[in-house]
N, C-alpha and C. Protein backbone atom coordinates (compact mmCIF):
# COMPACT_ATOMS: atom_id res chain seq x y z
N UNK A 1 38.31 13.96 15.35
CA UNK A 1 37.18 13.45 16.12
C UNK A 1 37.68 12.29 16.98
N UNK A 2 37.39 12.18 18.32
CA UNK A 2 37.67 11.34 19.41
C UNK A 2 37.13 9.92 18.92
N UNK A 3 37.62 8.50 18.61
CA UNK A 3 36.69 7.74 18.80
C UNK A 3 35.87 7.11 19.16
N UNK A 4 36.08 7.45 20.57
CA UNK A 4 33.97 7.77 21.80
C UNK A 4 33.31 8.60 20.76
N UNK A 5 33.34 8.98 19.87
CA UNK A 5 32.13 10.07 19.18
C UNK A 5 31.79 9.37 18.02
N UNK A 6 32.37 8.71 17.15
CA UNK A 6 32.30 7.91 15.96
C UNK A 6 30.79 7.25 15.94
N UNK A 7 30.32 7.61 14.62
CA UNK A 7 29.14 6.65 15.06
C UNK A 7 29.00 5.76 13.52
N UNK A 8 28.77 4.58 14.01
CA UNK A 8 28.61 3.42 12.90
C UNK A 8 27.94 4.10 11.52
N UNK A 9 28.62 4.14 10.74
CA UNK A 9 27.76 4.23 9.26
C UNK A 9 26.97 3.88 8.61
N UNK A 10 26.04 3.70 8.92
CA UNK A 10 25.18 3.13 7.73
C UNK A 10 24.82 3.30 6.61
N UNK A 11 24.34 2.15 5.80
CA UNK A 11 24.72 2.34 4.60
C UNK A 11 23.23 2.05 3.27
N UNK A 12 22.54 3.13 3.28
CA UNK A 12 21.69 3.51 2.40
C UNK A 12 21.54 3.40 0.86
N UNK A 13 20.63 2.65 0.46
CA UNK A 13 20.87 2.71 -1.01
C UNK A 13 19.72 3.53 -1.69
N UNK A 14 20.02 4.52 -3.07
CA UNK A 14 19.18 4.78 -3.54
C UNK A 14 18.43 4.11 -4.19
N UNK A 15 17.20 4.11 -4.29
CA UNK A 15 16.26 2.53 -5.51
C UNK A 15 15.37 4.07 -6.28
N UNK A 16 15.71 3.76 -7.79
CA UNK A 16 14.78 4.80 -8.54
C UNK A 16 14.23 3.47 -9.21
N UNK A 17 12.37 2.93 -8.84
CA UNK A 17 11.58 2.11 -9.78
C UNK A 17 11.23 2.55 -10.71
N UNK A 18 11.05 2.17 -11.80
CA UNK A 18 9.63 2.67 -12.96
C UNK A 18 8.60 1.68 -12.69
N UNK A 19 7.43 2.48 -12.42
CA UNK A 19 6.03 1.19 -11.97
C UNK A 19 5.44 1.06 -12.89
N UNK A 20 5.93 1.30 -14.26
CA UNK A 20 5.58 0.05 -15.28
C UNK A 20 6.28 -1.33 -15.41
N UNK A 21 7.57 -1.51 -15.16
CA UNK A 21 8.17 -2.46 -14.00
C UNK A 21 7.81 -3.44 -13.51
N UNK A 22 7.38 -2.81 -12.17
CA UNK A 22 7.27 -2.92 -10.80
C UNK A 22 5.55 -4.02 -11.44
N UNK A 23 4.94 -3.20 -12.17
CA UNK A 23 3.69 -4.09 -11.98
C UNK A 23 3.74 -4.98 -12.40
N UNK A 24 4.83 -5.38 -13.87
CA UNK A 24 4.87 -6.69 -14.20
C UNK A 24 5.54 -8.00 -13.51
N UNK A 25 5.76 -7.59 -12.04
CA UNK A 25 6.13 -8.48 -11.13
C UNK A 25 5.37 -8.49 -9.84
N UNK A 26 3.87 -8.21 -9.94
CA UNK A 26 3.06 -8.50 -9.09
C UNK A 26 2.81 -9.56 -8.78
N UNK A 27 3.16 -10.33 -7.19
CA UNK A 27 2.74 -11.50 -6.98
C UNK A 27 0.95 -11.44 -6.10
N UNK A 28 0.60 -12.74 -7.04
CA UNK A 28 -0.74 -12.88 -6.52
C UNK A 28 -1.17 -12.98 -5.29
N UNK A 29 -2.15 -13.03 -3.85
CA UNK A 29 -2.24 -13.09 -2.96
C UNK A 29 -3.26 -14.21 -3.27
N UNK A 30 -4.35 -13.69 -3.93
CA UNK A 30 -5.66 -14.34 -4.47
C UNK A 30 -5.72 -13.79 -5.62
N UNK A 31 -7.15 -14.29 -6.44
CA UNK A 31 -7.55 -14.10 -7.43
C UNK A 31 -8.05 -12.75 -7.52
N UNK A 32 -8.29 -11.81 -6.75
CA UNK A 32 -8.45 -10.55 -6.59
C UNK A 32 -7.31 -9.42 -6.68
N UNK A 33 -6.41 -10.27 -5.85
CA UNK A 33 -5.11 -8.93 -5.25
C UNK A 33 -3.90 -9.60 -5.59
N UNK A 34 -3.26 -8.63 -6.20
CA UNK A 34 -1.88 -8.38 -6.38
C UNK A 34 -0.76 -8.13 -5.71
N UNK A 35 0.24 -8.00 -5.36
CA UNK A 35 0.96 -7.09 -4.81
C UNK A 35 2.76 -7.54 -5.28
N UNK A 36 3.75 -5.98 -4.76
CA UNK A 36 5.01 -6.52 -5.13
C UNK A 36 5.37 -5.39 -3.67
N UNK A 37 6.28 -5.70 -2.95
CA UNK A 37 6.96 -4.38 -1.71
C UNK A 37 8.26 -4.18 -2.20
N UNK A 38 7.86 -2.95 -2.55
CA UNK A 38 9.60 -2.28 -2.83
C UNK A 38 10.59 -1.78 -2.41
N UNK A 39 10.33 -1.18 -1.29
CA UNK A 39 11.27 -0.39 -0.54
C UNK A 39 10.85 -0.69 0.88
N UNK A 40 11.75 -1.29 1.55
CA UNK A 40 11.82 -1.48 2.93
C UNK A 40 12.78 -0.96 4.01
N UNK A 41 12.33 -0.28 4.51
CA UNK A 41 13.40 0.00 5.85
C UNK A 41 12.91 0.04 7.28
N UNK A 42 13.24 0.64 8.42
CA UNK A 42 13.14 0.56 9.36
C UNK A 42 11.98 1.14 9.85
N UNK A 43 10.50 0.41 10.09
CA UNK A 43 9.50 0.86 10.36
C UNK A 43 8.59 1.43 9.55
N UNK A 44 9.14 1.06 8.04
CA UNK A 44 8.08 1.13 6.70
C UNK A 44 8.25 0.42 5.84
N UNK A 45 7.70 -0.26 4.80
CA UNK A 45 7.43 -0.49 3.56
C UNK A 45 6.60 0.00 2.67
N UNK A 46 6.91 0.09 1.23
CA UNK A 46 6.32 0.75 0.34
C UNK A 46 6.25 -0.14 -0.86
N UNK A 47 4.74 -0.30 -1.28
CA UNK A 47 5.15 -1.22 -2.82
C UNK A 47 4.13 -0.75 -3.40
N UNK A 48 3.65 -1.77 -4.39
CA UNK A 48 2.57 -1.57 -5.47
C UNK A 48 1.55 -2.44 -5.23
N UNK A 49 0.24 -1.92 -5.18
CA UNK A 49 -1.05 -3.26 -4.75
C UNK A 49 -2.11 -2.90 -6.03
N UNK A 50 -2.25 -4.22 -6.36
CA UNK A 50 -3.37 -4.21 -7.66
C UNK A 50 -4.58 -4.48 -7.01
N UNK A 51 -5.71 -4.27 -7.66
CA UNK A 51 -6.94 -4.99 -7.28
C UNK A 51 -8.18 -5.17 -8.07
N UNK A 52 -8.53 -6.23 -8.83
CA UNK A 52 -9.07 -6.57 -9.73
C UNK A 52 -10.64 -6.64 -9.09
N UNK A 53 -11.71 -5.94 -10.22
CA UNK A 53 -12.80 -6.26 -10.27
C UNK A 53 -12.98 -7.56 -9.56
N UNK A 54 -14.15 -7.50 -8.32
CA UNK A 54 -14.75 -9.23 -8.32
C UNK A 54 -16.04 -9.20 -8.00
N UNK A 55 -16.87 -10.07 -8.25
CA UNK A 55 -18.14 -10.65 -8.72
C UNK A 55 -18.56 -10.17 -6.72
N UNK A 56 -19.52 -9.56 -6.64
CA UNK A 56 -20.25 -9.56 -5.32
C UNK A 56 -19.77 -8.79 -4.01
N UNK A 57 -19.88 -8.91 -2.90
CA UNK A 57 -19.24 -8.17 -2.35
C UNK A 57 -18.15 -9.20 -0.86
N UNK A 58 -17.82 -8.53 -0.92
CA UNK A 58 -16.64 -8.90 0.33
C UNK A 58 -16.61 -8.46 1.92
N UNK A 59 -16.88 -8.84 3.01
CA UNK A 59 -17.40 -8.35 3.99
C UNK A 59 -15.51 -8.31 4.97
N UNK A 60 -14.83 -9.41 4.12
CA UNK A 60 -13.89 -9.35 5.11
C UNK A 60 -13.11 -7.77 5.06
N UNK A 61 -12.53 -7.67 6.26
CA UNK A 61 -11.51 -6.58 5.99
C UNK A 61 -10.13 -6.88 7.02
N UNK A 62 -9.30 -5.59 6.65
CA UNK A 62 -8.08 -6.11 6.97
C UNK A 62 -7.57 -4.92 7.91
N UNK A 63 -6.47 -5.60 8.96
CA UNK A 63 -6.02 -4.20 10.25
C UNK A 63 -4.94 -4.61 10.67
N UNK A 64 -4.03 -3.20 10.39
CA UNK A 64 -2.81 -3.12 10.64
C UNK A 64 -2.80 -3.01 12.03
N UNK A 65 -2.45 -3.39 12.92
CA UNK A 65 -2.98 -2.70 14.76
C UNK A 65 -1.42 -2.09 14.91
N UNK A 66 -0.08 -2.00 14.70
CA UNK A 66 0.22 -1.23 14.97
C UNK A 66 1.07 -0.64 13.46
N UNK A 67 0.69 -0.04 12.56
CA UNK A 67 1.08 0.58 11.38
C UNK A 67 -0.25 1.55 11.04
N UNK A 68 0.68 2.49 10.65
CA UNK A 68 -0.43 3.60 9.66
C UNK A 68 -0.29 2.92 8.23
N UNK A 69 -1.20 3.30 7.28
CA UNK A 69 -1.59 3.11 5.89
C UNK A 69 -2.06 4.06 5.51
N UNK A 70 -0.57 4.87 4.13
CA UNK A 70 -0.95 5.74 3.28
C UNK A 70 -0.86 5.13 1.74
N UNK A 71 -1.95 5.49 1.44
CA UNK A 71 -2.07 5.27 -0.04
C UNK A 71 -2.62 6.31 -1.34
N UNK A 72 -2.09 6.08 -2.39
CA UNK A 72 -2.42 7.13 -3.40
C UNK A 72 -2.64 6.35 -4.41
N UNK A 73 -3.85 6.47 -5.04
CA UNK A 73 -4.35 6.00 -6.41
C UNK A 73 -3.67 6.31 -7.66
N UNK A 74 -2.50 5.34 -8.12
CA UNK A 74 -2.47 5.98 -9.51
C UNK A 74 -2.87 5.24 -10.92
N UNK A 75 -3.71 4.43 -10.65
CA UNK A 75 -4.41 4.14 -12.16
C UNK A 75 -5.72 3.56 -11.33
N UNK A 76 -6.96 3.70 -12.28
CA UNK A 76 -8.14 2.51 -11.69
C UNK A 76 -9.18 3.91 -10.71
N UNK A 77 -10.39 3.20 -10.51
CA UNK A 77 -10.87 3.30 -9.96
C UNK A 77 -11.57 2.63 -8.94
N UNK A 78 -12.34 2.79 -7.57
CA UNK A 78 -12.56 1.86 -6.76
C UNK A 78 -13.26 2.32 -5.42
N UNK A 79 -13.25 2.03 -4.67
CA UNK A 79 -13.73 2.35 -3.24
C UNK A 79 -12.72 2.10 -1.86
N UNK A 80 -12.29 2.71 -1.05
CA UNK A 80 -12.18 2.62 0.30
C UNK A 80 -13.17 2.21 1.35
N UNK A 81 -13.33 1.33 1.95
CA UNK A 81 -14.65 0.88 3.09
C UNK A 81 -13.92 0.72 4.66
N UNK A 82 -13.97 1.91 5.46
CA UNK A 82 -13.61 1.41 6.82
C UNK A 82 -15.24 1.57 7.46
N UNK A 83 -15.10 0.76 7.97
CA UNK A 83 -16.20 -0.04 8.45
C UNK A 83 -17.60 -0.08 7.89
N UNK A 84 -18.47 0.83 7.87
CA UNK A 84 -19.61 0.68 6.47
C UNK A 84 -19.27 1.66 5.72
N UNK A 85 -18.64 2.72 6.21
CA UNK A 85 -18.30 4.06 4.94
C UNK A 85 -18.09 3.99 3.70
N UNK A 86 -17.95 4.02 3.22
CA UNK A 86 -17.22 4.01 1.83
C UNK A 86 -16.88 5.17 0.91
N UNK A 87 -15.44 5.55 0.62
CA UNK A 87 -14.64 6.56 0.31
C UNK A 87 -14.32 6.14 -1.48
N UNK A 88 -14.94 7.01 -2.42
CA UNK A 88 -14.46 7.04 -3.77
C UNK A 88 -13.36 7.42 -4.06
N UNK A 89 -12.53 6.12 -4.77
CA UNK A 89 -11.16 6.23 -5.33
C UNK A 89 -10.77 6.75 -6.34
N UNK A 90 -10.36 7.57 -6.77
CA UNK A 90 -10.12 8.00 -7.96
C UNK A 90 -8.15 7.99 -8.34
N UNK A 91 -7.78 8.04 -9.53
CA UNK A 91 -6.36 8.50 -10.03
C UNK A 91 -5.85 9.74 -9.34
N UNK A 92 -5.01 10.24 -8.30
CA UNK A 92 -4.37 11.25 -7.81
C UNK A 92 -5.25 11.46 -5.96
N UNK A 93 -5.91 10.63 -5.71
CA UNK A 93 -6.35 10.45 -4.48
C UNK A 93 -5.49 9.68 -3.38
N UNK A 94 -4.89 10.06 -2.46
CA UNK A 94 -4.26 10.10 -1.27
C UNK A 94 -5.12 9.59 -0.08
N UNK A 95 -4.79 8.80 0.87
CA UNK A 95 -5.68 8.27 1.99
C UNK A 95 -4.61 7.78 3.10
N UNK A 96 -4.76 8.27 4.32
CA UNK A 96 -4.37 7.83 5.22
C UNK A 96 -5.31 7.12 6.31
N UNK A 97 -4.49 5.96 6.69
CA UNK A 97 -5.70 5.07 7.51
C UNK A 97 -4.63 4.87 9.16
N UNK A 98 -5.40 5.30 9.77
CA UNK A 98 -4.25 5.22 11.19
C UNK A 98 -4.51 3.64 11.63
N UNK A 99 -3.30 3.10 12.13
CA UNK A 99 -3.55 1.92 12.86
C UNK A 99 -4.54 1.82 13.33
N UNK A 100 -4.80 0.38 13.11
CA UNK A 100 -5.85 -0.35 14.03
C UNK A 100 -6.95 -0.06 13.30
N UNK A 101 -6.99 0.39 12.12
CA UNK A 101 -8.31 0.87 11.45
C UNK A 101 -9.07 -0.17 10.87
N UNK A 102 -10.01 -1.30 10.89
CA UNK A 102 -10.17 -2.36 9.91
C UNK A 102 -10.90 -1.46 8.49
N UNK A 103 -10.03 -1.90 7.27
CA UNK A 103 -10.31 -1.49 6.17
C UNK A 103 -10.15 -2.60 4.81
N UNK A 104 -10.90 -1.78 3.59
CA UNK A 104 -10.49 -2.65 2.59
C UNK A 104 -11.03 -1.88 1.54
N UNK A 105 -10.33 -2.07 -0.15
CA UNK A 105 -10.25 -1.85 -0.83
C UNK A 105 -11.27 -2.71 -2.08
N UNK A 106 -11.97 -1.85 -3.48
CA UNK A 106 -12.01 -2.81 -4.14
C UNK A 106 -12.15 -1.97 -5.76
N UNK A 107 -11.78 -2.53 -6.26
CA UNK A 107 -11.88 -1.66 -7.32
C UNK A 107 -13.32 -2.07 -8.47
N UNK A 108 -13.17 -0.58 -9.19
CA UNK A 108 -14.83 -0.50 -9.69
C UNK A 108 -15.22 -1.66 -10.73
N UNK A 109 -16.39 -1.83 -11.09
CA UNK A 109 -16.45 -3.07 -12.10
C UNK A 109 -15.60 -2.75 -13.75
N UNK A 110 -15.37 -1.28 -13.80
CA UNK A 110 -14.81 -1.27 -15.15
C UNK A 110 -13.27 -1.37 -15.28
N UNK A 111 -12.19 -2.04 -14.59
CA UNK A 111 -11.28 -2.04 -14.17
C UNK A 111 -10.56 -1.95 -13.00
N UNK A 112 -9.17 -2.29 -13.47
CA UNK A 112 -8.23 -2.91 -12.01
C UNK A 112 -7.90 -1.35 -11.29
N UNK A 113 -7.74 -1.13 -10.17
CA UNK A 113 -7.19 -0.40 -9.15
C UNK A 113 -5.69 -0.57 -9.06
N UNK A 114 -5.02 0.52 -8.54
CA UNK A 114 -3.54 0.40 -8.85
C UNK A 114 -3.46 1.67 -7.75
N UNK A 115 -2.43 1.09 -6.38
CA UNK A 115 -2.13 2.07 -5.01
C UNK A 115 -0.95 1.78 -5.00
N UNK A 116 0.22 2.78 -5.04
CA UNK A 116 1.14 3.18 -4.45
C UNK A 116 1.21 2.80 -2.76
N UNK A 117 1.33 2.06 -2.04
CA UNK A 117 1.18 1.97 -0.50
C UNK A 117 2.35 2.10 0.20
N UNK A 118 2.07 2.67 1.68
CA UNK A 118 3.12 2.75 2.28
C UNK A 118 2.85 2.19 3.93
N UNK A 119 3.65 1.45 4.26
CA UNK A 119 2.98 0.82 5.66
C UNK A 119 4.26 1.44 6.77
N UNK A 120 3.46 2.17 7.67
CA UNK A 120 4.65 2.84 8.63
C UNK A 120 4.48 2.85 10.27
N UNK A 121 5.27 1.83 10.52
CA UNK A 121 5.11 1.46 11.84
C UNK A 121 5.01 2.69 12.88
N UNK A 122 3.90 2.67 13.78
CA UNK A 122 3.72 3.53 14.54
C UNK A 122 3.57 3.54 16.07
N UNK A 123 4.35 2.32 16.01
CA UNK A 123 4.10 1.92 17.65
C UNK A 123 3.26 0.91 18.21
């Protein structure tokens, strides 16, 4: 091979978590939310987001303007709210939220919520 053709190597690591783990190193945001980001690369991140029962309701919400947001429920139950909607969360439920979407999460009064998330830059 000519070395005009060579192209820089990069250098990839495999990460295998166990997210029993992963959750016992959730850092707090607030008294509500959790979170830890595990895997980062070029135009995504992926971690673990908790979200604890709270007293009343919450009007704020939150927007990625240029990232998509996929998420999958794997413990807890809860709600999805983009803008008044509201989408029931369940264990093995999947959600994609395209940029720019204002959204938010909360989990049900009988326990914490637990999402797999993935944030993937989209321009």
């Amino acid at each position: 091979m000519a070395t005009g053709n060579r192209r820089k190597a990069t250098k990839r690591e495999l990460k295998i978590l166990k997210v029993k783990e992963v959750l016992k190193k959730l850092e707090g945001i607030n008294e509500e939310i959790r979170y830890k980001s595990c895997i980062e690369g070029k135009g995504f991140s992926t971690g673990l987001i908790s979200f604890k029962p709270r007293r009343g309701s919450d009007p704020k919400q939150i927007n990625h303007r240029d990232k998509d947001v996929v998420c999958h429920v794997l413990r807890g139950r809860g709600r999805l709210r983009i803008n008044s909607r509201r989408f029931l969360l369940e264990p093995g439920t999947i959600c994609h939220i395209p940029k720019g979407t204002s959204h938010d999460f909360a989990a049900s009064r009988k326990g914490e919520l637990i999402l797999l998330y993935s944030l993937i830059t989209t321009g």
